[in-house]
PDB file of N, CA and C in Angstrom:
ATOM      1  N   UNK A   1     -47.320 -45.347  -6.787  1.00  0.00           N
ATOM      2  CA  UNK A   1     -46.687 -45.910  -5.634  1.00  0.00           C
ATOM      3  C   UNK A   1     -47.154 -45.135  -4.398  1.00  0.00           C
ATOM      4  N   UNK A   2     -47.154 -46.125  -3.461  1.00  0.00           N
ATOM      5  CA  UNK A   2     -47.747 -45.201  -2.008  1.00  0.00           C
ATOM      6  C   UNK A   2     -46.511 -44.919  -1.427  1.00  0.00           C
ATOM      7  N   UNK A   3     -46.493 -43.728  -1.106  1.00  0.00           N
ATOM      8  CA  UNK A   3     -45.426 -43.259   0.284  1.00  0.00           C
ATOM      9  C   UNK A   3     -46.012 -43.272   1.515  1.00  0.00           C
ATOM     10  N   UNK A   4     -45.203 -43.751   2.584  1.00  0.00           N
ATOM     11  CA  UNK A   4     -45.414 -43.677   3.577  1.00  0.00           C
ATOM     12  C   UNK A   4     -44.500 -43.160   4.449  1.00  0.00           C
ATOM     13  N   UNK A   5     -45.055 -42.119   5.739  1.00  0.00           N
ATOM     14  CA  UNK A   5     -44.250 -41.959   6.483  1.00  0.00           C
ATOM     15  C   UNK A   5     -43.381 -42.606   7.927  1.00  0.00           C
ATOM     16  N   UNK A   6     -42.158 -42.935   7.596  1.00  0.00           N
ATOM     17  CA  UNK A   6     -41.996 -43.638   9.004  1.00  0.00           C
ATOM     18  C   UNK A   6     -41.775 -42.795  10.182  1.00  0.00           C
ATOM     19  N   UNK A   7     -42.696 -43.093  11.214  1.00  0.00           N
ATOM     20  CA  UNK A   7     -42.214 -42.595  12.519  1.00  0.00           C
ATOM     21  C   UNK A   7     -41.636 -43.607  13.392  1.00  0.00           C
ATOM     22  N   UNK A   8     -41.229 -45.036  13.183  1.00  0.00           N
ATOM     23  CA  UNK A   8     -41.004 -45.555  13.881  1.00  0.00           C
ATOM     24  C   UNK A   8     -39.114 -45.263  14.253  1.00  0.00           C
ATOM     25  N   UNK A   9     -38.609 -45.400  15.490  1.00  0.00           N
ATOM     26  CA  UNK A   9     -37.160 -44.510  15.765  1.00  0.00           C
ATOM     27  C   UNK A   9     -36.381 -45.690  15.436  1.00  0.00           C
ATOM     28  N   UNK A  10     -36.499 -47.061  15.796  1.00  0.00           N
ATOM     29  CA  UNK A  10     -35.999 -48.004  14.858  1.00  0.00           C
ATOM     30  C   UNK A  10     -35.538 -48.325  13.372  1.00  0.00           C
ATOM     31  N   UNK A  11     -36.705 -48.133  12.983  1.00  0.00           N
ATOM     32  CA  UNK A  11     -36.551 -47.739  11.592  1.00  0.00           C
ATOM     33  C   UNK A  11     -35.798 -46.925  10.953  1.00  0.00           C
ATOM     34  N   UNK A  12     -35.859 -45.940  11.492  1.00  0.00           N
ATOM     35  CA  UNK A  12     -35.121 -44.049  11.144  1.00  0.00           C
ATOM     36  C   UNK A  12     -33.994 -44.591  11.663  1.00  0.00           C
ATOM     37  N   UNK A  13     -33.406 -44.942  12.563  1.00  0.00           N
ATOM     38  CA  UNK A  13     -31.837 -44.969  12.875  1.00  0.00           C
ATOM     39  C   UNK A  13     -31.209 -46.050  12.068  1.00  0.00           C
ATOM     40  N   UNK A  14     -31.810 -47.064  11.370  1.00  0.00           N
ATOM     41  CA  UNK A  14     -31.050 -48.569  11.140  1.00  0.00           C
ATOM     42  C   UNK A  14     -30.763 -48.003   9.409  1.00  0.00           C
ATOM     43  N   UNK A  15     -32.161 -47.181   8.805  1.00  0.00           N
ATOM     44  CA  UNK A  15     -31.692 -46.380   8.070  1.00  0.00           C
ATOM     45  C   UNK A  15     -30.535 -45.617   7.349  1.00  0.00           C
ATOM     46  N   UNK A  16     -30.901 -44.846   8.560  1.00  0.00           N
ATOM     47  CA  UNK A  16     -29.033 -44.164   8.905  1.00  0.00           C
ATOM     48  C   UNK A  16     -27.880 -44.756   8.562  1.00  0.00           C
ATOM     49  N   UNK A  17     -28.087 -45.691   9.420  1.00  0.00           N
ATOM     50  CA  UNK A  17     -26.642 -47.069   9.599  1.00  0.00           C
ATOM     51  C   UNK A  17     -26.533 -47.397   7.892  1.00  0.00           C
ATOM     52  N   UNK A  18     -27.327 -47.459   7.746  1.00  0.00           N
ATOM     53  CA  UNK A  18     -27.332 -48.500   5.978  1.00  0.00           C
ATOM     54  C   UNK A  18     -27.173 -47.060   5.091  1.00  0.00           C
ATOM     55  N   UNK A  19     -27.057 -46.168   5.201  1.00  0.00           N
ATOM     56  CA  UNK A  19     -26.992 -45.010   4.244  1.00  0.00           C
ATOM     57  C   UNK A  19     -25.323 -44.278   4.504  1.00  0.00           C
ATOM     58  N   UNK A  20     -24.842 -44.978   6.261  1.00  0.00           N
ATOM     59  CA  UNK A  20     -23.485 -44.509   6.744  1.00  0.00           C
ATOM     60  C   UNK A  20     -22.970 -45.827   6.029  1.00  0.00           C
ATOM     61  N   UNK A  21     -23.127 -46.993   5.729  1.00  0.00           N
ATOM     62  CA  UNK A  21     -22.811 -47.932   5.178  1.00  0.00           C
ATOM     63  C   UNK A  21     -22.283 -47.875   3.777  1.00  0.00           C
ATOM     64  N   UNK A  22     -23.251 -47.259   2.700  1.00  0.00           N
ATOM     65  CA  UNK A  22     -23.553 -46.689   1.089  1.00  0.00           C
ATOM     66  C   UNK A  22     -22.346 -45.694   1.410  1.00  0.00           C
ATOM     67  N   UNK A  23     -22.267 -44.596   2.093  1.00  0.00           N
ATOM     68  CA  UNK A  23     -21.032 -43.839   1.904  1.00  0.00           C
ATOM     69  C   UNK A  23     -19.584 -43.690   2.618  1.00  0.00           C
ATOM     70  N   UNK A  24     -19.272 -45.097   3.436  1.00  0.00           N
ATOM     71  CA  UNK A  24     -18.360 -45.267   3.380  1.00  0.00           C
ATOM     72  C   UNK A  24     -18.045 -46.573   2.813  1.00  0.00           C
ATOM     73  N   UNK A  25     -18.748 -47.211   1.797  1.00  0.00           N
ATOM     74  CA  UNK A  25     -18.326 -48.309   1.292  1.00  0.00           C
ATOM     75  C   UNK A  25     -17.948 -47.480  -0.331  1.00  0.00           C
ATOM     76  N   UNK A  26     -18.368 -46.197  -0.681  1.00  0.00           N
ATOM     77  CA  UNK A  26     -17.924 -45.169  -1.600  1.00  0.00           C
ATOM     78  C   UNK A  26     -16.857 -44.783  -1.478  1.00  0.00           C
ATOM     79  N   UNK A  27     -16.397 -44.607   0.150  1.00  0.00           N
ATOM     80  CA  UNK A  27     -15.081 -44.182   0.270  1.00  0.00           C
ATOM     81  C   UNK A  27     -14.132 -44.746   0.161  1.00  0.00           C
ATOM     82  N   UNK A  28     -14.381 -46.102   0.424  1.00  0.00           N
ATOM     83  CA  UNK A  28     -13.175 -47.103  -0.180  1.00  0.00           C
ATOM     84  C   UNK A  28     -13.065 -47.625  -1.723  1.00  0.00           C
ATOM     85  N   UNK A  29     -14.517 -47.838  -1.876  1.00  0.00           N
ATOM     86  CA  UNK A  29     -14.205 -48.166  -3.446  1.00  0.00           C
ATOM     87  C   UNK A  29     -13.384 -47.064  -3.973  1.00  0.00           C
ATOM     88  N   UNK A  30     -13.502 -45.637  -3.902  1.00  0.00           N
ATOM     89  CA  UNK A  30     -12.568 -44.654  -4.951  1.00  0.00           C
ATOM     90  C   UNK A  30     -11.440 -44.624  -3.842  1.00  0.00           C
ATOM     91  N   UNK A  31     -10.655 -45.108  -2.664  1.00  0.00           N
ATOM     92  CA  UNK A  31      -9.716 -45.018  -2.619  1.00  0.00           C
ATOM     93  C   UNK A  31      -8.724 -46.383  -2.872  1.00  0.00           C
ATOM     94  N   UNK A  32      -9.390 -47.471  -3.672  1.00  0.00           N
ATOM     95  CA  UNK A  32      -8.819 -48.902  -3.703  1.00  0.00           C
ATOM     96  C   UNK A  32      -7.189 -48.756  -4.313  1.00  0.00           C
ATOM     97  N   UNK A  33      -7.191 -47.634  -5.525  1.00  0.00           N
ATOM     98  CA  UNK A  33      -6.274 -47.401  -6.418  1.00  0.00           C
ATOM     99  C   UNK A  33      -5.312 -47.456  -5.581  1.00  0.00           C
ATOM    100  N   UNK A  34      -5.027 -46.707  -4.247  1.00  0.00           N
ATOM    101  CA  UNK A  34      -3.906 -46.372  -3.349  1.00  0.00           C
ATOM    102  C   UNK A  34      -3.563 -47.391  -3.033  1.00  0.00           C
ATOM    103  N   UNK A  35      -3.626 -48.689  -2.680  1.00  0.00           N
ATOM    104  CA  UNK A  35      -3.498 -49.545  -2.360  1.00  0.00           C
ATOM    105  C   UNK A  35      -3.183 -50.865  -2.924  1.00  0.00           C
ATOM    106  N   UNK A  36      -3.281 -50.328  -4.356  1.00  0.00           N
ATOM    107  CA  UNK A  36      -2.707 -51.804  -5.307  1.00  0.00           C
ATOM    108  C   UNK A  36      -1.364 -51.641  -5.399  1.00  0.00           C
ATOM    109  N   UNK A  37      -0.483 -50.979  -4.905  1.00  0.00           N
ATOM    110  CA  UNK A  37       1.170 -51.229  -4.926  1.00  0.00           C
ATOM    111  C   UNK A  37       1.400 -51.460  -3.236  1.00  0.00           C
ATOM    112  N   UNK A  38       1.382 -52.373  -2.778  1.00  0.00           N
ATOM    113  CA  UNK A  38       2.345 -52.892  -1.218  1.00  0.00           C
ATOM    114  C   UNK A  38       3.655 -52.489  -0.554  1.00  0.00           C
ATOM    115  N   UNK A  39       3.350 -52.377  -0.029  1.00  0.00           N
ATOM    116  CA  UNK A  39       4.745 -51.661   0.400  1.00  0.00           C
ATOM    117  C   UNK A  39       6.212 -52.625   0.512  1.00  0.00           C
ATOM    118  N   UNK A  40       7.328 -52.296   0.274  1.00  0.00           N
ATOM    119  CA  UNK A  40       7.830 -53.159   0.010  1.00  0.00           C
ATOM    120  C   UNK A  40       8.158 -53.709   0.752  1.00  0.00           C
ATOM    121  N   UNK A  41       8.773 -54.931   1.176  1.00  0.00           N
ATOM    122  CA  UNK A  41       8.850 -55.772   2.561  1.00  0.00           C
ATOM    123  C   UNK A  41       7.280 -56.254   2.924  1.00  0.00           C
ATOM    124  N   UNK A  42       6.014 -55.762   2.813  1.00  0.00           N
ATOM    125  CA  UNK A  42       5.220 -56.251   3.319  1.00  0.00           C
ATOM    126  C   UNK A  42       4.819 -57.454   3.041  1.00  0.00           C
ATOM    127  N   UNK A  43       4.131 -57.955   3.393  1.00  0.00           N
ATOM    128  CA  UNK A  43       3.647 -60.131   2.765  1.00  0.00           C
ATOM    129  C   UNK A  43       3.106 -59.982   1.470  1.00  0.00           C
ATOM    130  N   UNK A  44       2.098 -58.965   1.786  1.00  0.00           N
ATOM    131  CA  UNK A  44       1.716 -58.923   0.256  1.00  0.00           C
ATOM    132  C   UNK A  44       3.032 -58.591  -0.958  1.00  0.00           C
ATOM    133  N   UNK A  45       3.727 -57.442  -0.747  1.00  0.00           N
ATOM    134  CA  UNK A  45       4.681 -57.207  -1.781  1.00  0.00           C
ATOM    135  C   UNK A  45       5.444 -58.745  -1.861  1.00  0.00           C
ATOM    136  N   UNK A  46       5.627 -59.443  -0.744  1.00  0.00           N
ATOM    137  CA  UNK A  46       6.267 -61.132  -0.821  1.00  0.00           C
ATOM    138  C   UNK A  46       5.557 -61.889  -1.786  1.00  0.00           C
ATOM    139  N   UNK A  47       3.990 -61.912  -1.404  1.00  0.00           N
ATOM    140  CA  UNK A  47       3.104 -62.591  -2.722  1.00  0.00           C
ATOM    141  C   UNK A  47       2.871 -62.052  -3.617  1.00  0.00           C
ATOM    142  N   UNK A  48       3.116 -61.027  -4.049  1.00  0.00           N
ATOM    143  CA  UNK A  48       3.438 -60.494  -5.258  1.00  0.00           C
ATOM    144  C   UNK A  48       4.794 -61.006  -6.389  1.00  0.00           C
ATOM    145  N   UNK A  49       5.740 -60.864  -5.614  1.00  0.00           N
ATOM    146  CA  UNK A  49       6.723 -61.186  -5.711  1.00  0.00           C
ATOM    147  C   UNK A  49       6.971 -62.433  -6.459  1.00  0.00           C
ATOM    148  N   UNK A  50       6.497 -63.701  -5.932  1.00  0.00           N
ATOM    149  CA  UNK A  50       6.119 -65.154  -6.064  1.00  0.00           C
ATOM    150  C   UNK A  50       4.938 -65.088  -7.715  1.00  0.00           C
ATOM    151  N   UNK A  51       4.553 -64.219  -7.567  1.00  0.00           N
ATOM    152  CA  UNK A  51       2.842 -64.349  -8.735  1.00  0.00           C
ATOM    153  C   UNK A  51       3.153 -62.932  -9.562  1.00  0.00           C
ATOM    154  N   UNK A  52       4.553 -62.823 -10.279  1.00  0.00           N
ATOM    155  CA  UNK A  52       4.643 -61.628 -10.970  1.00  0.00           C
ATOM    156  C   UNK A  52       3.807 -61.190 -12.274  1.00  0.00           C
ATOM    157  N   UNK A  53       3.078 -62.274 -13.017  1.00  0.00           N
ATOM    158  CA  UNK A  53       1.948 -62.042 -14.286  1.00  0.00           C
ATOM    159  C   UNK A  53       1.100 -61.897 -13.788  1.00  0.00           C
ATOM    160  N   UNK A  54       0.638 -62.122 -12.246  1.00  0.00           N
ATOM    161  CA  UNK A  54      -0.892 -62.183 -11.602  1.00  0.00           C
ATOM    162  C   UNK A  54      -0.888 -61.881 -10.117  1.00  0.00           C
ATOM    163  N   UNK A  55      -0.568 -60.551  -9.801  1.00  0.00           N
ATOM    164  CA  UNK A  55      -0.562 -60.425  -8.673  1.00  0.00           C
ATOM    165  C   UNK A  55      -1.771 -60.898  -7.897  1.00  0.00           C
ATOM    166  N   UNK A  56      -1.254 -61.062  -6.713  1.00  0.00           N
ATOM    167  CA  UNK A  56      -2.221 -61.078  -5.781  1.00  0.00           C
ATOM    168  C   UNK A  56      -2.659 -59.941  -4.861  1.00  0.00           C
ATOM    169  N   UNK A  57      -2.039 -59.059  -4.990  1.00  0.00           N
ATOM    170  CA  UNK A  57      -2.790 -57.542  -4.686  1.00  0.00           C
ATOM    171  C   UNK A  57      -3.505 -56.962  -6.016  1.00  0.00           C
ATOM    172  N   UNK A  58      -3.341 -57.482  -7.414  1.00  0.00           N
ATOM    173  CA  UNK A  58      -4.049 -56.695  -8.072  1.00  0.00           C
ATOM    174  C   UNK A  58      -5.348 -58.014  -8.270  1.00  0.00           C
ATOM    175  N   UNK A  59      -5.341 -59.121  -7.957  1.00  0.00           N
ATOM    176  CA  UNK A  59      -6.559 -59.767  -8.018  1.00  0.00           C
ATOM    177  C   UNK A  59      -7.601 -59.393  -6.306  1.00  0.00           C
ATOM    178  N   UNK A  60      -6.779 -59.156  -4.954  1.00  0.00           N
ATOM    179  CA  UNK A  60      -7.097 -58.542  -4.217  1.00  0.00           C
ATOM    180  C   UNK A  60      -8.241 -57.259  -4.654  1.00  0.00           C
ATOM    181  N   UNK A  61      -7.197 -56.221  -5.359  1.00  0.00           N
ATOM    182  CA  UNK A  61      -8.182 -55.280  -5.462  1.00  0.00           C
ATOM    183  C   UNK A  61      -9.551 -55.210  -6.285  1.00  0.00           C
ATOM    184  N   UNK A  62      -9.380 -56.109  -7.247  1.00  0.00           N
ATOM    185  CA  UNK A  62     -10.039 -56.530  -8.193  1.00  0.00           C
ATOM    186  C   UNK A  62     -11.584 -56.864  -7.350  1.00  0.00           C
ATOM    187  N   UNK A  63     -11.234 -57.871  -6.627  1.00  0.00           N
ATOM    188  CA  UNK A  63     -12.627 -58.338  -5.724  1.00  0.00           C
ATOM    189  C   UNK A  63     -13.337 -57.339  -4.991  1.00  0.00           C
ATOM    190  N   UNK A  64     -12.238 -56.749  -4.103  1.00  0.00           N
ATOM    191  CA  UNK A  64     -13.264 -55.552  -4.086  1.00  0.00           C
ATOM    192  C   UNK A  64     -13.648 -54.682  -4.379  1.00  0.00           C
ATOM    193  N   UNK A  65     -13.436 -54.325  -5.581  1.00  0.00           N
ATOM    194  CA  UNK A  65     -13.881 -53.379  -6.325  1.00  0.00           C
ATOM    195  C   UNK A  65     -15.318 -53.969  -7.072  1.00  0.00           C
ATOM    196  N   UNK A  66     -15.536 -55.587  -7.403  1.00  0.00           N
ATOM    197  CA  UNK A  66     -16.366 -56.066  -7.115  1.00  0.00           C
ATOM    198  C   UNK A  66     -17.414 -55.748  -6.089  1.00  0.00           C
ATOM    199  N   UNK A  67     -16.978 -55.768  -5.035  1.00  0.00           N
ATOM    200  CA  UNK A  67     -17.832 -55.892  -3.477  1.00  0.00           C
ATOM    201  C   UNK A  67     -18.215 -54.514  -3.294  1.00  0.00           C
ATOM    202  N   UNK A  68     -17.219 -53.736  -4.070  1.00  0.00           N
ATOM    203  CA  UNK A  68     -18.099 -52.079  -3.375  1.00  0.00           C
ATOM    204  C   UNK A  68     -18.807 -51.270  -4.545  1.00  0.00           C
ATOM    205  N   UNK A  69     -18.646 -52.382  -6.070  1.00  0.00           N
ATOM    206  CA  UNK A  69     -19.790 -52.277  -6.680  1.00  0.00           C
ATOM    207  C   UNK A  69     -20.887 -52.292  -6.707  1.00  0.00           C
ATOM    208  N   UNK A  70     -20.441 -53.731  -5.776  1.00  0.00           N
ATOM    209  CA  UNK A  70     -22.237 -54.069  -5.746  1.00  0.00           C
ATOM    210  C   UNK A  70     -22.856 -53.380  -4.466  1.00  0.00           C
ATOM    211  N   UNK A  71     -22.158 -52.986  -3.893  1.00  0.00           N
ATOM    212  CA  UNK A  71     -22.557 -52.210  -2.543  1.00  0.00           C
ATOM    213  C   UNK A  71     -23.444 -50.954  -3.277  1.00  0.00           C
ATOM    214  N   UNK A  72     -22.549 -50.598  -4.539  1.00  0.00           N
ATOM    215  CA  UNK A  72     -23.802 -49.216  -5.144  1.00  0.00           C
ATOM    216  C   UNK A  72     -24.430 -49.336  -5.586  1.00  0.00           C
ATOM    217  N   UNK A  73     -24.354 -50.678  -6.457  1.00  0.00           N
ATOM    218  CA  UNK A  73     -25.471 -51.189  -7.125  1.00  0.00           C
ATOM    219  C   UNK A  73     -26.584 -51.128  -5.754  1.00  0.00           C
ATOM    220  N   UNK A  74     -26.626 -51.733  -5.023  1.00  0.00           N
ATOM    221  CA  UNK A  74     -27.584 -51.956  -3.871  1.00  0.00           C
ATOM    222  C   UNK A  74     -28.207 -50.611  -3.545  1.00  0.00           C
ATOM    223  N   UNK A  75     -26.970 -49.270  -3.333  1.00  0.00           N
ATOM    224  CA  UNK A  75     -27.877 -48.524  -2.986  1.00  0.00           C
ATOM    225  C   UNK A  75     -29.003 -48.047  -4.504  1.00  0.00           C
ATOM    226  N   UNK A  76     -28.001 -47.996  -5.569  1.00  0.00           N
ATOM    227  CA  UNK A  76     -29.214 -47.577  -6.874  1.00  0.00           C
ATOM    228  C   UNK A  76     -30.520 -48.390  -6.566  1.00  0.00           C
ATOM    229  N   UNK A  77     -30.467 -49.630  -6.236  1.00  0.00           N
ATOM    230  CA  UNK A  77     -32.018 -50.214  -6.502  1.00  0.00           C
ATOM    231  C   UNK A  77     -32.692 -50.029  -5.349  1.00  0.00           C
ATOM    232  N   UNK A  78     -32.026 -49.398  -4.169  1.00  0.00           N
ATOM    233  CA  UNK A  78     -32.645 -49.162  -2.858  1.00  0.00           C
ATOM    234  C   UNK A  78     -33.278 -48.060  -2.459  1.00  0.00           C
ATOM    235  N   UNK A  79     -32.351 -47.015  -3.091  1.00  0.00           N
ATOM    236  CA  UNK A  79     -32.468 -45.541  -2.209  1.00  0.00           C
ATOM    237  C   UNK A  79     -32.722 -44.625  -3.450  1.00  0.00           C
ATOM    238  N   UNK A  80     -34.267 -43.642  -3.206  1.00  0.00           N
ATOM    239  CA  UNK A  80     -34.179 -42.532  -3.597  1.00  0.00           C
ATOM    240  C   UNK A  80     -34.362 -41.526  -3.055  1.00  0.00           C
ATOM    241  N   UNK A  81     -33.595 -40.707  -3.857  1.00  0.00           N
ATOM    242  CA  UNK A  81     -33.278 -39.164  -2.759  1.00  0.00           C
ATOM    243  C   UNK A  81     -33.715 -38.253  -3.411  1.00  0.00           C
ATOM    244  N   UNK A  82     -34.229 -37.067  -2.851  1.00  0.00           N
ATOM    245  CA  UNK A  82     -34.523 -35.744  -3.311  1.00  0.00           C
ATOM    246  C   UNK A  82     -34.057 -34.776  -2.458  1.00  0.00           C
ATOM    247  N   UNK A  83     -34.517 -33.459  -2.806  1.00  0.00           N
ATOM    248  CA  UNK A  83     -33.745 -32.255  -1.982  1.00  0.00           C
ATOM    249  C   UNK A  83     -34.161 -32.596  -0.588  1.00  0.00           C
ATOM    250  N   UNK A  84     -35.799 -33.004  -0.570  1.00  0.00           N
ATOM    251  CA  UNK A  84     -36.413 -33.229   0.882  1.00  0.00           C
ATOM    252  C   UNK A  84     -36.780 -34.646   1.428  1.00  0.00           C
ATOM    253  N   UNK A  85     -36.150 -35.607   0.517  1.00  0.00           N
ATOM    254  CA  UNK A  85     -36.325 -36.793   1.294  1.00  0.00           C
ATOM    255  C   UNK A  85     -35.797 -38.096   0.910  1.00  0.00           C
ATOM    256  N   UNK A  86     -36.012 -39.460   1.820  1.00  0.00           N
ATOM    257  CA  UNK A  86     -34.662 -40.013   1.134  1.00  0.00           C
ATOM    258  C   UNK A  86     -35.757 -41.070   1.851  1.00  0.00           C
ATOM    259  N   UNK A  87     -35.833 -42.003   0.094  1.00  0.00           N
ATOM    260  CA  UNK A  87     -36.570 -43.023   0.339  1.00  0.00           C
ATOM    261  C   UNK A  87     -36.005 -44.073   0.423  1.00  0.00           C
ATOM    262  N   UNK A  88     -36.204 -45.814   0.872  1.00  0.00           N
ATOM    263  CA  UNK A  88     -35.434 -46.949   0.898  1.00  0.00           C
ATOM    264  C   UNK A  88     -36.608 -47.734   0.346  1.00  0.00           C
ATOM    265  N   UNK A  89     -35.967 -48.554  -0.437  1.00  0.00           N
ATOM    266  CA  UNK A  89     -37.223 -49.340  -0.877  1.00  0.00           C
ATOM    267  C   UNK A  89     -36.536 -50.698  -1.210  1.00  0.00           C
ATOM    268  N   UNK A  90     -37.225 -51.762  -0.372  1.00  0.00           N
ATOM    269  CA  UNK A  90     -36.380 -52.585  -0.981  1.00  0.00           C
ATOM    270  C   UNK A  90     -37.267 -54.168  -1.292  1.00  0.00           C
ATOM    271  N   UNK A  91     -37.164 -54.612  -2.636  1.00  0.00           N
ATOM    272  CA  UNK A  91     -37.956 -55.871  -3.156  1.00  0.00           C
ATOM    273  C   UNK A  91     -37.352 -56.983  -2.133  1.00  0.00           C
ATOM    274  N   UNK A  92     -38.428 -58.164  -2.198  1.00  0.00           N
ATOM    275  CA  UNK A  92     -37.923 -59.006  -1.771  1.00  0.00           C
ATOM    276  C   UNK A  92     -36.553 -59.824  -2.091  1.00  0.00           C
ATOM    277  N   UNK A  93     -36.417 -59.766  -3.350  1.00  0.00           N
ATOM    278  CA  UNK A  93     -35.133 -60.958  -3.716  1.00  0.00           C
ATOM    279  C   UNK A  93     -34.049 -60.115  -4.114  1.00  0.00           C
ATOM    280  N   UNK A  94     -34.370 -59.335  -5.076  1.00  0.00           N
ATOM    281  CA  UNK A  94     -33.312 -58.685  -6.181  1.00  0.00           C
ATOM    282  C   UNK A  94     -31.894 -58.024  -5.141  1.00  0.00           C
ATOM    283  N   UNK A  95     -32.127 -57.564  -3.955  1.00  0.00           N
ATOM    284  CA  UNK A  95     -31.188 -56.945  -2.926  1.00  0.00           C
ATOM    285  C   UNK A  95     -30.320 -58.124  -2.477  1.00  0.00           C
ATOM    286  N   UNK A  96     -31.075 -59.382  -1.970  1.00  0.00           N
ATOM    287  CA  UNK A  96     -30.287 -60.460  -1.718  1.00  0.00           C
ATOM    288  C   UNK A  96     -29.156 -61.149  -2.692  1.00  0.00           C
ATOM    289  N   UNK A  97     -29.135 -61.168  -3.760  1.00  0.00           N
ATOM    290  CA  UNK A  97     -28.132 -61.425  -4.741  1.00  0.00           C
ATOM    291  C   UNK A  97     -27.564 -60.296  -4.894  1.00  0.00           C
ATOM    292  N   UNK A  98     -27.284 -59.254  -4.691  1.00  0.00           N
ATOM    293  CA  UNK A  98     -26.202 -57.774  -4.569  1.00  0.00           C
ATOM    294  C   UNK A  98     -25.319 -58.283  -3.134  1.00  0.00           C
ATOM    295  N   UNK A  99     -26.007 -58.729  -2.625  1.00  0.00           N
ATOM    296  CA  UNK A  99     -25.477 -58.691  -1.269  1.00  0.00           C
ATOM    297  C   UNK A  99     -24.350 -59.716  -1.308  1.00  0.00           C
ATOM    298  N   UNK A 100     -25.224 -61.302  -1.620  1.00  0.00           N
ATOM    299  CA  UNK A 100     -24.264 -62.077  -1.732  1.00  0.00           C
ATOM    300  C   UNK A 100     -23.012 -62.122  -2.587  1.00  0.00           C
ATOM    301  N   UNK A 101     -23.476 -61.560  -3.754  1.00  0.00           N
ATOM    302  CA  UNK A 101     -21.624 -61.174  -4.172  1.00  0.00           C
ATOM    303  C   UNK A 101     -20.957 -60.880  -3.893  1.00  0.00           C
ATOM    304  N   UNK A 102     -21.388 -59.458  -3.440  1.00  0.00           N
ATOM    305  CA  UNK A 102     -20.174 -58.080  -2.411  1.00  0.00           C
ATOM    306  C   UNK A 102     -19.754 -59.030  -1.284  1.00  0.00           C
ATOM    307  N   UNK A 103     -20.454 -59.688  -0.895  1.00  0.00           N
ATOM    308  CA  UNK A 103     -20.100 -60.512   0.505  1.00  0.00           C
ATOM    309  C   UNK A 103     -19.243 -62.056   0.114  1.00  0.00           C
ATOM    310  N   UNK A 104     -19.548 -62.595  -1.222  1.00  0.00           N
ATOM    311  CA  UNK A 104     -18.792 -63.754  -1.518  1.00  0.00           C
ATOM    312  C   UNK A 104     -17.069 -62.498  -2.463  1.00  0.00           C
ATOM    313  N   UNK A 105     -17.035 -61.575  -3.101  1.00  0.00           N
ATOM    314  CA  UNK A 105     -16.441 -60.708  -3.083  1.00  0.00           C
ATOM    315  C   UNK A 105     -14.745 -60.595  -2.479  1.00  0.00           C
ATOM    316  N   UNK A 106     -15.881 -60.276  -1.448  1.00  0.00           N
ATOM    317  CA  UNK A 106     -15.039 -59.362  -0.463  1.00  0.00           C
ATOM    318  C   UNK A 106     -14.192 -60.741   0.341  1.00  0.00           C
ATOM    319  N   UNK A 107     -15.167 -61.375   0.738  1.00  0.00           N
ATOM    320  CA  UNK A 107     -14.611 -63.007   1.289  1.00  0.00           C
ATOM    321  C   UNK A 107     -13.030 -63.560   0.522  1.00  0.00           C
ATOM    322  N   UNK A 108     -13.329 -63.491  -0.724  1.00  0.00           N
ATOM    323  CA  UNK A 108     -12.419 -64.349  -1.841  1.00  0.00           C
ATOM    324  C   UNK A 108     -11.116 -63.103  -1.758  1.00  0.00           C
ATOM    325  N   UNK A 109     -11.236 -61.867  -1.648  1.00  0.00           N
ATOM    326  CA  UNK A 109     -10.071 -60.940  -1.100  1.00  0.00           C
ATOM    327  C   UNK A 109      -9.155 -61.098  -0.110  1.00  0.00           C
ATOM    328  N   UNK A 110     -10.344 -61.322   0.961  1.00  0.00           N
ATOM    329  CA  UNK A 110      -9.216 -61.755   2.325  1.00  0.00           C
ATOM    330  C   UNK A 110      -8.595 -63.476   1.981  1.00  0.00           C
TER     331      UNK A 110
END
């Protein structure tokens, strides 16, 4: 495989963005747990309430835990890292179907 170096500052910053993306879409996936009990009085604890074999905060969390799967999945097939450098690589198709899940996902949550 060829490496190449980018100097372009476009490149290097949008980078960034998509790697600040990978670790705070980490930070929510491991904090989802906190959030599958509603507080009581809230709408959700109401639709809960209504759907007691099938919540709708635990099918809520469910999706996105979906969506910030595939968010890592994306970075595994995207990003490799070493002590000194941090590559992005990304195929034409295989990224686009990660995407659209996390994004049909996350959609079907709200």
């Amino acid at each position: 495989m060829i490496e190449l170096q980018v100097d372009d500052e476009d490149e290097i910053q949008y980078s960034r963005l998509i790697m600040g993306l990978f670790e705070k879409t980490a930070q929510i996936g491991a904090s989802l747990e906190t959030w599958i009990d509603p507080a009581e009085g809230a709408r959700l604890f109401l639709d809960d309430a209504r759907s007691p074999h099938y919540t709708v905060s635990g099918y809520a969390i469910g999706q996105l835990t979906v969506a910030t799967g595939c968010i890592a999945s994306l970075k595994q097939m995207t990003v490799r890292e070493t002590e000194d450098t941090v590559n992005m690589i990304v195929s034409p198709f295989g990224a686009y179907a990660v995407v659209r899940n996390a994004l049909d996902a996350a959609a079907t949550a709200l």
